[in-house]
C-alpha atoms as a PDB file:
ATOM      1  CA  UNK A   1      26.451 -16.033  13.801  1.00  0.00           C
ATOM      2  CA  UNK A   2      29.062 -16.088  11.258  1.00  0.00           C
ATOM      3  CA  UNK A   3      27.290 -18.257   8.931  1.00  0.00           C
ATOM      4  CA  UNK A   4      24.297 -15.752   9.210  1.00  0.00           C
ATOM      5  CA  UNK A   5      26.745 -13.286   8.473  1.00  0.00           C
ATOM      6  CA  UNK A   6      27.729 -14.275   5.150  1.00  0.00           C
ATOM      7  CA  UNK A   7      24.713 -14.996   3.875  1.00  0.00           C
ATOM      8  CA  UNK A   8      23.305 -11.358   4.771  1.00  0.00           C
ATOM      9  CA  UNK A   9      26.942 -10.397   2.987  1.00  0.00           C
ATOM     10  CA  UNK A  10      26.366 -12.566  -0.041  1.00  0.00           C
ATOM     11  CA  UNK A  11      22.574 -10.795  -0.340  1.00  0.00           C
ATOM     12  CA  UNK A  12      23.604  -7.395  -0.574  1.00  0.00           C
ATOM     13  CA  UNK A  13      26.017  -8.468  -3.021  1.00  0.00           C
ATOM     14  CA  UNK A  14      23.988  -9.856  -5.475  1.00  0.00           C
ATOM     15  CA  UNK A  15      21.000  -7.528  -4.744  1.00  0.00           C
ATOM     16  CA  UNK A  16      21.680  -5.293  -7.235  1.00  0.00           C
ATOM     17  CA  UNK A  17      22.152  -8.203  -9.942  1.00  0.00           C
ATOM     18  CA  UNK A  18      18.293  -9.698  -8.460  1.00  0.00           C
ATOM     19  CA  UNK A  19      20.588 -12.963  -7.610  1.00  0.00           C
ATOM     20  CA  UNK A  20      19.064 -12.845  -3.361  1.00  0.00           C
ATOM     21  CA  UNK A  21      15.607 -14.805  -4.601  1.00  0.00           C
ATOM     22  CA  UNK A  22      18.396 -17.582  -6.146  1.00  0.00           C
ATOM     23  CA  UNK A  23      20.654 -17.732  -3.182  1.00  0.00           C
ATOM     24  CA  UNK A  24      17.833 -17.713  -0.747  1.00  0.00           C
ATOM     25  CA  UNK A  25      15.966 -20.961  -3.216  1.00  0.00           C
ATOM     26  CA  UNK A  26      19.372 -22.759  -2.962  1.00  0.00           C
ATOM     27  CA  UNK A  27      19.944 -22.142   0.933  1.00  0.00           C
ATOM     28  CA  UNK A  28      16.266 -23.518   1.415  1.00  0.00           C
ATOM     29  CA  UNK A  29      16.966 -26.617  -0.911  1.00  0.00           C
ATOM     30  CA  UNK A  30      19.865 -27.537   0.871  1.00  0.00           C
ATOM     31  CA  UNK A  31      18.478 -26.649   4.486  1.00  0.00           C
ATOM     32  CA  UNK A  32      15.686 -28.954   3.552  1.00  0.00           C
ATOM     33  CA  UNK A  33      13.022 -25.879   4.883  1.00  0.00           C
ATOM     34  CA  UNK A  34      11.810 -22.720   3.567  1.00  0.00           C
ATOM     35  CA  UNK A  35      14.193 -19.865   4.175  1.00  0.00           C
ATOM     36  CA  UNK A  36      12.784 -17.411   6.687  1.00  0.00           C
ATOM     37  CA  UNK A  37      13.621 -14.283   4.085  1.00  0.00           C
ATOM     38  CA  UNK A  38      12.243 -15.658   1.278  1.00  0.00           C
ATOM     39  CA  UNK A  39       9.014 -14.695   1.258  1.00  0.00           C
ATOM     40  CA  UNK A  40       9.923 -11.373   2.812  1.00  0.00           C
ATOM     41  CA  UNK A  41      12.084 -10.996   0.033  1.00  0.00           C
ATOM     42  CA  UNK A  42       9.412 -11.634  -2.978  1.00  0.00           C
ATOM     43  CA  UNK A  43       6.732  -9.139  -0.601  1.00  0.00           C
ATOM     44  CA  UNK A  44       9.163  -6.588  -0.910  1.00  0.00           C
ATOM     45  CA  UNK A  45      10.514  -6.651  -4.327  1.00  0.00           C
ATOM     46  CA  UNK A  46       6.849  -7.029  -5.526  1.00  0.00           C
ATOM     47  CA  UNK A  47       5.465  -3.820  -3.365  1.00  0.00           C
ATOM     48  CA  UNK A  48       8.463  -1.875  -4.453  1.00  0.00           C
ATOM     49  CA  UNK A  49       8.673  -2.312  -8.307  1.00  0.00           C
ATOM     50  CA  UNK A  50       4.999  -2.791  -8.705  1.00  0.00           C
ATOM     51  CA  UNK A  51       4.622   0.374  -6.332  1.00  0.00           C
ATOM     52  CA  UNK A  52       6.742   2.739  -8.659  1.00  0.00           C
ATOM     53  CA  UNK A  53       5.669   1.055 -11.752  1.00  0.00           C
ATOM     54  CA  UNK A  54       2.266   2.108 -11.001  1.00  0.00           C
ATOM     55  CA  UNK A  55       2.851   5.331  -9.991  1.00  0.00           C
ATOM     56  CA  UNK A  56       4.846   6.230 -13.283  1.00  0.00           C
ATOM     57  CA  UNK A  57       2.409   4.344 -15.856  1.00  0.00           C
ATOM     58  CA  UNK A  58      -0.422   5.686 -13.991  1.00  0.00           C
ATOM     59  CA  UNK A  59       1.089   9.281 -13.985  1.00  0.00           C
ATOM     60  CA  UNK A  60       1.805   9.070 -17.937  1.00  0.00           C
ATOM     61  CA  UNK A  61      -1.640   7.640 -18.931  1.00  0.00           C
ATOM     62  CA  UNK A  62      -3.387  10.994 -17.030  1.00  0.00           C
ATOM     63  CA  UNK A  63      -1.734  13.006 -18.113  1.00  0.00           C
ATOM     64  CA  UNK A  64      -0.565  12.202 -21.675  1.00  0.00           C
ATOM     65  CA  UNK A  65      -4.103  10.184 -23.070  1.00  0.00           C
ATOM     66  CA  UNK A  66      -2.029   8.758 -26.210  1.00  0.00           C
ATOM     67  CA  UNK A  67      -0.568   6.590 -24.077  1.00  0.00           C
ATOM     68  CA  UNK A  68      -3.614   4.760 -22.550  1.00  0.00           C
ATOM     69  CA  UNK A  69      -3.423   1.886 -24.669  1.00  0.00           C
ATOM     70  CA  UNK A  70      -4.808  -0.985 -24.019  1.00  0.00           C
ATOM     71  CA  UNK A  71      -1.344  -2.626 -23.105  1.00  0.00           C
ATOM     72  CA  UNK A  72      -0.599  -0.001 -20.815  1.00  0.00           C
ATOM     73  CA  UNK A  73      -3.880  -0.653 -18.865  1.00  0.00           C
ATOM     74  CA  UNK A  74      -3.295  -3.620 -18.548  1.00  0.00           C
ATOM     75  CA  UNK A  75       0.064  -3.415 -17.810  1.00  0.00           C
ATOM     76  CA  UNK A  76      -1.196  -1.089 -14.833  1.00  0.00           C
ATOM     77  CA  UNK A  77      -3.974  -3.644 -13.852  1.00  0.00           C
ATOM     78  CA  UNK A  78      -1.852  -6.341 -13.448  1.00  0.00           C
ATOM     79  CA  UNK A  79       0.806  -3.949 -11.530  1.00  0.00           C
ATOM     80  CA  UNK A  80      -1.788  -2.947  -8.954  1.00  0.00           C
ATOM     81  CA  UNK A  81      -3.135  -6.897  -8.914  1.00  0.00           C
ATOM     82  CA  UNK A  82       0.852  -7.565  -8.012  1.00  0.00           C
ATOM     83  CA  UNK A  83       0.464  -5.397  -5.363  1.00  0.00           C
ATOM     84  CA  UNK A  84      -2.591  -6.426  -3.954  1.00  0.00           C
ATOM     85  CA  UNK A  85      -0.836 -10.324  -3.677  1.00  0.00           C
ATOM     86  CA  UNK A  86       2.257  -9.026  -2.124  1.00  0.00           C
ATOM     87  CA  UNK A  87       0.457  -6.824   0.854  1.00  0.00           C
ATOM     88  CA  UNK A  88      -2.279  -9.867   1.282  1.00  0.00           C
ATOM     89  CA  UNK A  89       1.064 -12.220   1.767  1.00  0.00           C
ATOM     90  CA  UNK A  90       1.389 -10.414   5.201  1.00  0.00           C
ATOM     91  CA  UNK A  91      -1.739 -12.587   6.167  1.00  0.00           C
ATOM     92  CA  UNK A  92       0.089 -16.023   4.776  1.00  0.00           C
ATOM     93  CA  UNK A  93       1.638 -17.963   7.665  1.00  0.00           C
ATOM     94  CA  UNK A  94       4.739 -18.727   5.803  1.00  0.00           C
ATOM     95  CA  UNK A  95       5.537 -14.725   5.794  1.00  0.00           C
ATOM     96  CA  UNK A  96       6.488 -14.043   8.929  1.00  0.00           C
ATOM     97  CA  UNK A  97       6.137  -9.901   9.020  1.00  0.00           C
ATOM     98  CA  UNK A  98       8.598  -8.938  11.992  1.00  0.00           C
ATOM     99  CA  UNK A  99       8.694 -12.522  13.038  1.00  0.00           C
ATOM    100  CA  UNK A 100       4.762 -12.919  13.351  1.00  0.00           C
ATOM    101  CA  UNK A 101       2.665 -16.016  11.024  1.00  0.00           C
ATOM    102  CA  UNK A 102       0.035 -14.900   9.641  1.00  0.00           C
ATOM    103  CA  UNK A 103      -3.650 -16.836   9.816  1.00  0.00           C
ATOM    104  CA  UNK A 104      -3.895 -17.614   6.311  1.00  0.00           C
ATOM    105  CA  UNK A 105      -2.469 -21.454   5.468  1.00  0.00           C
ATOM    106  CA  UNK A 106      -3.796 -22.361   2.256  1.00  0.00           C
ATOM    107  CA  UNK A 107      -5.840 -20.164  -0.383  1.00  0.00           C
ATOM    108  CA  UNK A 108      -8.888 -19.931   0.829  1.00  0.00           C
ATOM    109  CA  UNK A 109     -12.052 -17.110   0.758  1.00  0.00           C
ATOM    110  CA  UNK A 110     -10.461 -14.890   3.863  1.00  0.00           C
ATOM    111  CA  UNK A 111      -6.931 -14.933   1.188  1.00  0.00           C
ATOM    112  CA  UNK A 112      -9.680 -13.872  -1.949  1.00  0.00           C
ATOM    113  CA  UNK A 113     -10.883 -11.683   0.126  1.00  0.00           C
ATOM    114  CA  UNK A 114      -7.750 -10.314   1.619  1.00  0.00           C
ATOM    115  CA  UNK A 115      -6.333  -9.754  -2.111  1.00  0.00           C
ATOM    116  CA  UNK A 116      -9.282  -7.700  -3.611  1.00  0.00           C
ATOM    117  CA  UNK A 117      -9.195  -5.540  -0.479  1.00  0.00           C
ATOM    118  CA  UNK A 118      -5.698  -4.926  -0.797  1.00  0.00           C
ATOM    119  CA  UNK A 119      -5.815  -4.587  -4.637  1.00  0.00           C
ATOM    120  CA  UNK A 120      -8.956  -1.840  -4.510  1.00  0.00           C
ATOM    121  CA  UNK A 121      -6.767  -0.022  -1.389  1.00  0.00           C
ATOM    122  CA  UNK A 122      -3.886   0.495  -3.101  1.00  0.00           C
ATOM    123  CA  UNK A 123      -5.013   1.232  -7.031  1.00  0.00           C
ATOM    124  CA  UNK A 124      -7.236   3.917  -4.829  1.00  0.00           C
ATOM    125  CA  UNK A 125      -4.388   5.514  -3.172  1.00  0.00           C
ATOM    126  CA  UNK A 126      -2.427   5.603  -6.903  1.00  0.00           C
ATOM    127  CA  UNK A 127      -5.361   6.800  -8.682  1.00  0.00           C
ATOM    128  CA  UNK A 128      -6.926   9.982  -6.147  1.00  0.00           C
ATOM    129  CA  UNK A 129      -2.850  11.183  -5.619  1.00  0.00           C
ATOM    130  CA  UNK A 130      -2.790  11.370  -9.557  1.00  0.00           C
ATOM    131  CA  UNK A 131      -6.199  12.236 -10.678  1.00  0.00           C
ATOM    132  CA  UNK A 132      -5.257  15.228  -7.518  1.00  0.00           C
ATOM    133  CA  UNK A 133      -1.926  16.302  -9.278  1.00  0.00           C
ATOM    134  CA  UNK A 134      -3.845  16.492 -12.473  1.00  0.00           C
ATOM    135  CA  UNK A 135      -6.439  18.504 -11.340  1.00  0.00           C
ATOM    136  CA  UNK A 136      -4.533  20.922  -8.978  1.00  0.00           C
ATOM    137  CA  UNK A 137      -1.491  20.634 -11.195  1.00  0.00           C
ATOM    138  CA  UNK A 138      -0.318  24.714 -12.121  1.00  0.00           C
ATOM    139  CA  UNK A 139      -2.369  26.101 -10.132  1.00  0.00           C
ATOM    140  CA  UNK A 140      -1.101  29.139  -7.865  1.00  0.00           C
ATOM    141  CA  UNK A 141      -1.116  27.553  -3.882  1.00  0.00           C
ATOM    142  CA  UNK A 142       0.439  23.989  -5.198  1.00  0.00           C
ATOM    143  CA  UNK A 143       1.892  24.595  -8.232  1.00  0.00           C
ATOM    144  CA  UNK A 144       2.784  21.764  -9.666  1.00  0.00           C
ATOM    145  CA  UNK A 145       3.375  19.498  -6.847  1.00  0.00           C
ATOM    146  CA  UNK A 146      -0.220  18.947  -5.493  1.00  0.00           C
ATOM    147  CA  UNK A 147       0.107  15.028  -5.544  1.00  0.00           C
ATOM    148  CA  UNK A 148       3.661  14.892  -3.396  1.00  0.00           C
ATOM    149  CA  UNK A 149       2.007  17.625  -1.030  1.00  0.00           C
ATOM    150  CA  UNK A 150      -0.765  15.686  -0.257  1.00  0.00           C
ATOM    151  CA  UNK A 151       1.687  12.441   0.338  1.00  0.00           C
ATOM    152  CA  UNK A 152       4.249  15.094   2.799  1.00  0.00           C
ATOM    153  CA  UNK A 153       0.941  15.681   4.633  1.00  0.00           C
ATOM    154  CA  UNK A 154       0.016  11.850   4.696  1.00  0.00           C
ATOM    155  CA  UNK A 155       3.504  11.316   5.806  1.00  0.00           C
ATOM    156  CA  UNK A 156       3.363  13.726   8.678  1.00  0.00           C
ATOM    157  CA  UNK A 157       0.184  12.810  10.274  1.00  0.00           C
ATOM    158  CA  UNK A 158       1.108   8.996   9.966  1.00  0.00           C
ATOM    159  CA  UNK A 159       4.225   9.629  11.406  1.00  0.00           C
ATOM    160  CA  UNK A 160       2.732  11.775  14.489  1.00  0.00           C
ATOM    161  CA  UNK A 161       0.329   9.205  14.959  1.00  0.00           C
ATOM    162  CA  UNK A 162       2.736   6.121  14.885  1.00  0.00           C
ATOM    163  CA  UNK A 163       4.829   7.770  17.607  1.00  0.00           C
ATOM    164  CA  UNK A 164       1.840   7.612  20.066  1.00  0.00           C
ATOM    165  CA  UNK A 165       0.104   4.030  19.209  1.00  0.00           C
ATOM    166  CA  UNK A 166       3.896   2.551  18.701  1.00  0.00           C
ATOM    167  CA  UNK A 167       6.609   4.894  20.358  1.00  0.00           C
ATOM    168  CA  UNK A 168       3.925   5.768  23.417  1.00  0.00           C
ATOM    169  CA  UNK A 169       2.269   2.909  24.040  1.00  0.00           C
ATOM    170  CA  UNK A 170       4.991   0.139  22.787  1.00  0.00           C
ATOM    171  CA  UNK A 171       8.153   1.651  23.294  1.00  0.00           C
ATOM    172  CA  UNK A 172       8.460   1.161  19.714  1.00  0.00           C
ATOM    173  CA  UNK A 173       9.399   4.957  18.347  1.00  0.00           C
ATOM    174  CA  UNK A 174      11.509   3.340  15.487  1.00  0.00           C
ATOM    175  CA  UNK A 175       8.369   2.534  13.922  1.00  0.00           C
ATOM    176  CA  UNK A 176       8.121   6.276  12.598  1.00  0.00           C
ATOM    177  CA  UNK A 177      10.490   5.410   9.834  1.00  0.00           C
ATOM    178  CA  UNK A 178       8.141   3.373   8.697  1.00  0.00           C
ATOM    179  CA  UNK A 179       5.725   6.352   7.912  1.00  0.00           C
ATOM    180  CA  UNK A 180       6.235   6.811   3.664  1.00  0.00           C
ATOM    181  CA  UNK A 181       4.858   2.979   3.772  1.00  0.00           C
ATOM    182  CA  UNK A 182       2.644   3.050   5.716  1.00  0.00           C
ATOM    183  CA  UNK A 183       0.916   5.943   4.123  1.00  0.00           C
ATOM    184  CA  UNK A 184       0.468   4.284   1.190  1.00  0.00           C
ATOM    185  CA  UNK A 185      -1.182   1.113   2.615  1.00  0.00           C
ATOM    186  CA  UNK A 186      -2.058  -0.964   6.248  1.00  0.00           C
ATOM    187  CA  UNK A 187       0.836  -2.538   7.117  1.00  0.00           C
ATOM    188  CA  UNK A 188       0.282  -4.650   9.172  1.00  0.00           C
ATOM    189  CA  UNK A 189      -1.874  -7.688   8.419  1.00  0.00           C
ATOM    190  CA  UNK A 190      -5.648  -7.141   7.442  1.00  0.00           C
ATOM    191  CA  UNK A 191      -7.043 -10.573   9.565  1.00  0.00           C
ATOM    192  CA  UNK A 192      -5.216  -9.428  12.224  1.00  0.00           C
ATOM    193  CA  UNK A 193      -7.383  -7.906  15.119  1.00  0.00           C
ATOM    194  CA  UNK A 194      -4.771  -5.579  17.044  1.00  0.00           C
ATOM    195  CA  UNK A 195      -2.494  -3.684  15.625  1.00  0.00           C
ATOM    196  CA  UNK A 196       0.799  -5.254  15.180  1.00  0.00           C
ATOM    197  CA  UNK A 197       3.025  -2.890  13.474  1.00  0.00           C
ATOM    198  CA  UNK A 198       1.158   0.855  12.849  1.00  0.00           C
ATOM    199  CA  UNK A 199      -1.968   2.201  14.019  1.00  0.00           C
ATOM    200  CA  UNK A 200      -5.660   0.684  14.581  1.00  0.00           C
ATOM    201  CA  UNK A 201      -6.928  -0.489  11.227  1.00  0.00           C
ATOM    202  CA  UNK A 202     -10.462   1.377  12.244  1.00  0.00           C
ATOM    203  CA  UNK A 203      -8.908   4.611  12.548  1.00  0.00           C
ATOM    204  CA  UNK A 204      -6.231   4.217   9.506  1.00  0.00           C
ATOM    205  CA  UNK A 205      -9.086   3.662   7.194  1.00  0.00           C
ATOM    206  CA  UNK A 206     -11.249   6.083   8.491  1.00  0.00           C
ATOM    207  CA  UNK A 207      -8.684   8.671   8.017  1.00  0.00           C
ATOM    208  CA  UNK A 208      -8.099   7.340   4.441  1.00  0.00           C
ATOM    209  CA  UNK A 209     -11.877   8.036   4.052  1.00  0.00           C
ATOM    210  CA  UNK A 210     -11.699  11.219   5.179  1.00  0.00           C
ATOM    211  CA  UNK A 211      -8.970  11.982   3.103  1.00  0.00           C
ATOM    212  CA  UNK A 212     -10.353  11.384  -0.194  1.00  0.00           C
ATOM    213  CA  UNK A 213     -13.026  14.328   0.590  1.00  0.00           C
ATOM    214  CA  UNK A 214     -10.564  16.343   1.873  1.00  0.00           C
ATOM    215  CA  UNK A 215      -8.783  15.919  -1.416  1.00  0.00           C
ATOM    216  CA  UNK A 216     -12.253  16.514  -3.109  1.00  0.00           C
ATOM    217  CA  UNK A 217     -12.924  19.548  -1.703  1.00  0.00           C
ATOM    218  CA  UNK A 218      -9.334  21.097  -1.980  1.00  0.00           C
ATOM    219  CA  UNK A 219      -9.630  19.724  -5.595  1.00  0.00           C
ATOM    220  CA  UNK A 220     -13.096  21.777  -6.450  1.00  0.00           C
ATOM    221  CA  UNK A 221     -11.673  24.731  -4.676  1.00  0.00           C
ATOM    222  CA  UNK A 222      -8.473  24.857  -6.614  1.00  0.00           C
ATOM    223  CA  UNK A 223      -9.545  23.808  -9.814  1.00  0.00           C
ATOM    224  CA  UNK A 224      -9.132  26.466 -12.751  1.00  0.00           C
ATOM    225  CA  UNK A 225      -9.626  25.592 -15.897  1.00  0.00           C
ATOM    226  CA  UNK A 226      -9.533  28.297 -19.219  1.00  0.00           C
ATOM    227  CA  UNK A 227     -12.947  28.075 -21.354  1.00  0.00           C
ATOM    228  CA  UNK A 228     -12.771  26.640 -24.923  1.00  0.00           C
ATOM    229  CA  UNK A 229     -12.626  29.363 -27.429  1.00  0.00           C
ATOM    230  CA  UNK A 230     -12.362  32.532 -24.731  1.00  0.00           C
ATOM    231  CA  UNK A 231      -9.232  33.053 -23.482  1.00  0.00           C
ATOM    232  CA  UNK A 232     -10.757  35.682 -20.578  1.00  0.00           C
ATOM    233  CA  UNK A 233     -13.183  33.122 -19.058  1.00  0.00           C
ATOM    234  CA  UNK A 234     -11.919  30.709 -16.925  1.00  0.00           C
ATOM    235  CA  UNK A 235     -13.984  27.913 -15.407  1.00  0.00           C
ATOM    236  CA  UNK A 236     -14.005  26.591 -11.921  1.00  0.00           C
ATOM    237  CA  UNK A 237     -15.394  23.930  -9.493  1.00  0.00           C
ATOM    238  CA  UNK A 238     -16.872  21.121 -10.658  1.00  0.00           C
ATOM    239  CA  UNK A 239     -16.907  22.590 -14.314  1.00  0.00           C
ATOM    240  CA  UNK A 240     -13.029  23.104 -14.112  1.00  0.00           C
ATOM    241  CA  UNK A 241     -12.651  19.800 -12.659  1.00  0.00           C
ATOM    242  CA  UNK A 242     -15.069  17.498 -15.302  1.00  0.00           C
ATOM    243  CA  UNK A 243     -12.761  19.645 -18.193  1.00  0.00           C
ATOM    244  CA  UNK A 244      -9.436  18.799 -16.945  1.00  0.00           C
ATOM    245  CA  UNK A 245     -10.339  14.899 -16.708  1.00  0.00           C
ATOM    246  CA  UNK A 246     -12.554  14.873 -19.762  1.00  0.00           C
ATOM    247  CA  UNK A 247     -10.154  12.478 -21.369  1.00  0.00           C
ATOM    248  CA  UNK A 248      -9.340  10.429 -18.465  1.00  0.00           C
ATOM    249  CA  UNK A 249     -12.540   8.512 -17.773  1.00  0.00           C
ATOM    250  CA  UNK A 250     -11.052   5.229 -17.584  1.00  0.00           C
ATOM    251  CA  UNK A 251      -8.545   6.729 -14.448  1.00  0.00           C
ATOM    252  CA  UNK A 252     -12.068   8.187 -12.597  1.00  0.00           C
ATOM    253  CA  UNK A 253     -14.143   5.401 -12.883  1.00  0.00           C
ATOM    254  CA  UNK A 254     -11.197   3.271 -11.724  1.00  0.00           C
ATOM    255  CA  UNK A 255     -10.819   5.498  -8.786  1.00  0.00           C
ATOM    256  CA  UNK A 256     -14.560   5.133  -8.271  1.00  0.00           C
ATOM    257  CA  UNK A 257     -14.784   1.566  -8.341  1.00  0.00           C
ATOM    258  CA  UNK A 258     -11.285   0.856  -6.155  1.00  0.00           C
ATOM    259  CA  UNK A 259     -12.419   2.940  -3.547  1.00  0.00           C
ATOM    260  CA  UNK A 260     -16.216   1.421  -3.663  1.00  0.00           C
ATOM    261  CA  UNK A 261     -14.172  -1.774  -3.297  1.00  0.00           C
ATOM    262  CA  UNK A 262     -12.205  -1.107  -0.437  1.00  0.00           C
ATOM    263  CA  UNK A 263     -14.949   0.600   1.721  1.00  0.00           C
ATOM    264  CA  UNK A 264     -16.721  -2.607   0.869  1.00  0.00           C
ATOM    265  CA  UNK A 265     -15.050  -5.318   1.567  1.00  0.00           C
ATOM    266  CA  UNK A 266     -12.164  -3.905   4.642  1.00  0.00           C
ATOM    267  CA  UNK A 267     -15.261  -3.754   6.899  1.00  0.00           C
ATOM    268  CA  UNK A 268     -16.610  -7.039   5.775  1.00  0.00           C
ATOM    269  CA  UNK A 269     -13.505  -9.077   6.294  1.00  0.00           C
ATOM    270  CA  UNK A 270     -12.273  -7.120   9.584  1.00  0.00           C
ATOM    271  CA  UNK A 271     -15.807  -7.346  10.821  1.00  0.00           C
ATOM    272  CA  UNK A 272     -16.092 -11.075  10.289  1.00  0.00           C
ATOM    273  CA  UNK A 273     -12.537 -12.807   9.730  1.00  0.00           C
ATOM    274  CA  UNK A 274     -10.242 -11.132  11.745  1.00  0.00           C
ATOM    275  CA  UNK A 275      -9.346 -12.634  14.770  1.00  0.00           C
ATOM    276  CA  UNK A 276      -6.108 -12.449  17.677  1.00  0.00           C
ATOM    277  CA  UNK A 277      -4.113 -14.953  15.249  1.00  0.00           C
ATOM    278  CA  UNK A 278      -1.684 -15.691  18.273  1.00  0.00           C
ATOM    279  CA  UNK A 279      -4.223 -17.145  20.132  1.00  0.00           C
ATOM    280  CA  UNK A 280      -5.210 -19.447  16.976  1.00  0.00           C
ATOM    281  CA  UNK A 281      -2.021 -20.900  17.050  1.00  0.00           C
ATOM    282  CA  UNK A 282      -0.681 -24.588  17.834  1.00  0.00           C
ATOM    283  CA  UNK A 283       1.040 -24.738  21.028  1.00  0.00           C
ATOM    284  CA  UNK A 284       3.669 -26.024  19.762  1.00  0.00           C
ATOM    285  CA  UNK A 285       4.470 -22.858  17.737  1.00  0.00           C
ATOM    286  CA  UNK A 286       5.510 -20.909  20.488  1.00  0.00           C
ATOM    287  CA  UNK A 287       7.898 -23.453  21.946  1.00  0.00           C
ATOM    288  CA  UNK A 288       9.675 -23.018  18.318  1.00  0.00           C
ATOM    289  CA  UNK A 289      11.625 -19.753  19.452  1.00  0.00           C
ATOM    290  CA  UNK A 290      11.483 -16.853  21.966  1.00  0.00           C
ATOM    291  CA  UNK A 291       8.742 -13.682  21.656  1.00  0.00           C
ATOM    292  CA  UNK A 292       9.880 -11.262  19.286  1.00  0.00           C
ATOM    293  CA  UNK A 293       9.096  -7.367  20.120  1.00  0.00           C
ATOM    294  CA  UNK A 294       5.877  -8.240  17.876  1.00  0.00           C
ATOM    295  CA  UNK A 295       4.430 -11.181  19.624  1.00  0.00           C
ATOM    296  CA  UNK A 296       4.912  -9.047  23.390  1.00  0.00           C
ATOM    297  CA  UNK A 297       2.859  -6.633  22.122  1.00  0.00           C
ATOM    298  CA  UNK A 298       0.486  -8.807  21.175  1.00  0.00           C
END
């Protein structure tokens, strides 16, 4: 306990300096094993800088179109591709999310798979809460914070709905914190056929579906846009909304093709790879240590 201690002492510590991912290498090397935050470490330093990186490069390209140089796209494509690996780790059995393997042992299809679904979910999410700011951005009911009002709402109704399929059901209310994640992507992992750590994947993606027209709509309603060369006509609808992203066609048809992605493939690999991963296990992998609060509910 003490030992365990100093090591969680020592990673604050060097945190901030990005020496944890050295400390935890050495501990492994010298323990002769993989260390069991190691990989959570990577997941989360990858979701969270590759996260905010693509929010403010994807931000800057809409709505400043000098900057949507090449670079920067593919700066942003490889950001969202970062992403995509880091949520599709939660599948890897080496990850361990809340003490839990994952079914994935070696790269394989179900891993491709995994990774182009998580990719497409995520540069979707980015892309139709900025393409949404842009759109609805000055105008009177959100002024100019359109984007982070759709993500409060997100919040709210992920949070009211973790606190029955988590605090109700599992005892598990602490799980509301997790809301701000988890209304950016699934967390929990995708081959996974219960729900380990939020809500039913069916439902979550259905309500991401249904969000994305709901954003539509509130988008055509909303959007204003003044006609070229008279200053006393303004346009509105779809005719607002094709002027304000005239220069951003790269963003739309990225949005179009993410989201064509995701309601692809999700069904395809939840329909025919995911499976109760617990029950795929060796026996001899739960004599290794007790049930975490994870595994019961399982």
């Amino acid at each position: 306990l003490k030992e365990r201690r100093v090591i969680y002492f020592a990673l604050g510590f060097l945190l901030p300096v990005q020496g944890h991912v050295l400390l935890l290498c050495l501990l492994s090397m010298w323990r002769g094993k993989r260390h069991v935050l190691l990989d959570s470490a990577k997941i989360a330093e990858s979701v969270v800088e590759a996260t905010v990186s693509c929010l403010v490069q994807t931000y800057a390209i809409i709505f400043r179109q000098s900057l949507a140089t090449a670079p920067a796209m593919a700066s942003i494509g490889l950001s969202y591709c970062s992403i995509g690996f880091a949520y599709a780790s939660f599948d890897r059995s080496t990850a361990r999310l809340m003490g839990m393997a994952g079914a994935i042992e070696k790269v394989d299809t179900r891993f491709v798979l995994v990774i182009i679904c998580r990719t497409c979910e995520m540069a979707s999410r980015i892309l139709s809460l900025t393409i949404f700011q842009r759109v609805t951005r000055n105008e009177w009911y959100l002024g100019v914070y359109g984007g982070l009002t759709a993500y409060a709402a997100d919040v709210l109704i992920m949070a009211v709905l973790l606190a029955y399929y988590q605090g109700y059901c599992y005892s598990n209310i602490r799980a509301v914190l997790t809301a701000p994640l988890q209304a950016f992507c699934y967390w929990s992992p995708l081959l996974e056929e219960r729900t380990s750590h939020g809500i039913p994947a069916s439902l979550y993606y259905s309500l991401r579906a249904v969000e994305l027209v709901v954003l539509g709509l509130i988008a055509w309603l909303l959007a204003h846009h003044r006609a070229e060369g008279d200053d006393k006509h303004w346009l509105t609808g779809l005719d607002a909304m094709h002027a304000d992203l005239s220069d951003d066609i790269v963003p739309v048809l990225g949005l179009a093709i993410t989201t064509a992605g995701w309601v692809l493939f999700v069904p395809v690999v939840r329909l025919c790879f995911a499976e109760r991963v617990m029950l795929q296990n060796a026996r001899q992998t739960f004599a290794k240590e007790p049930f975490g609060p994870v595994a019961r509910r399982l």
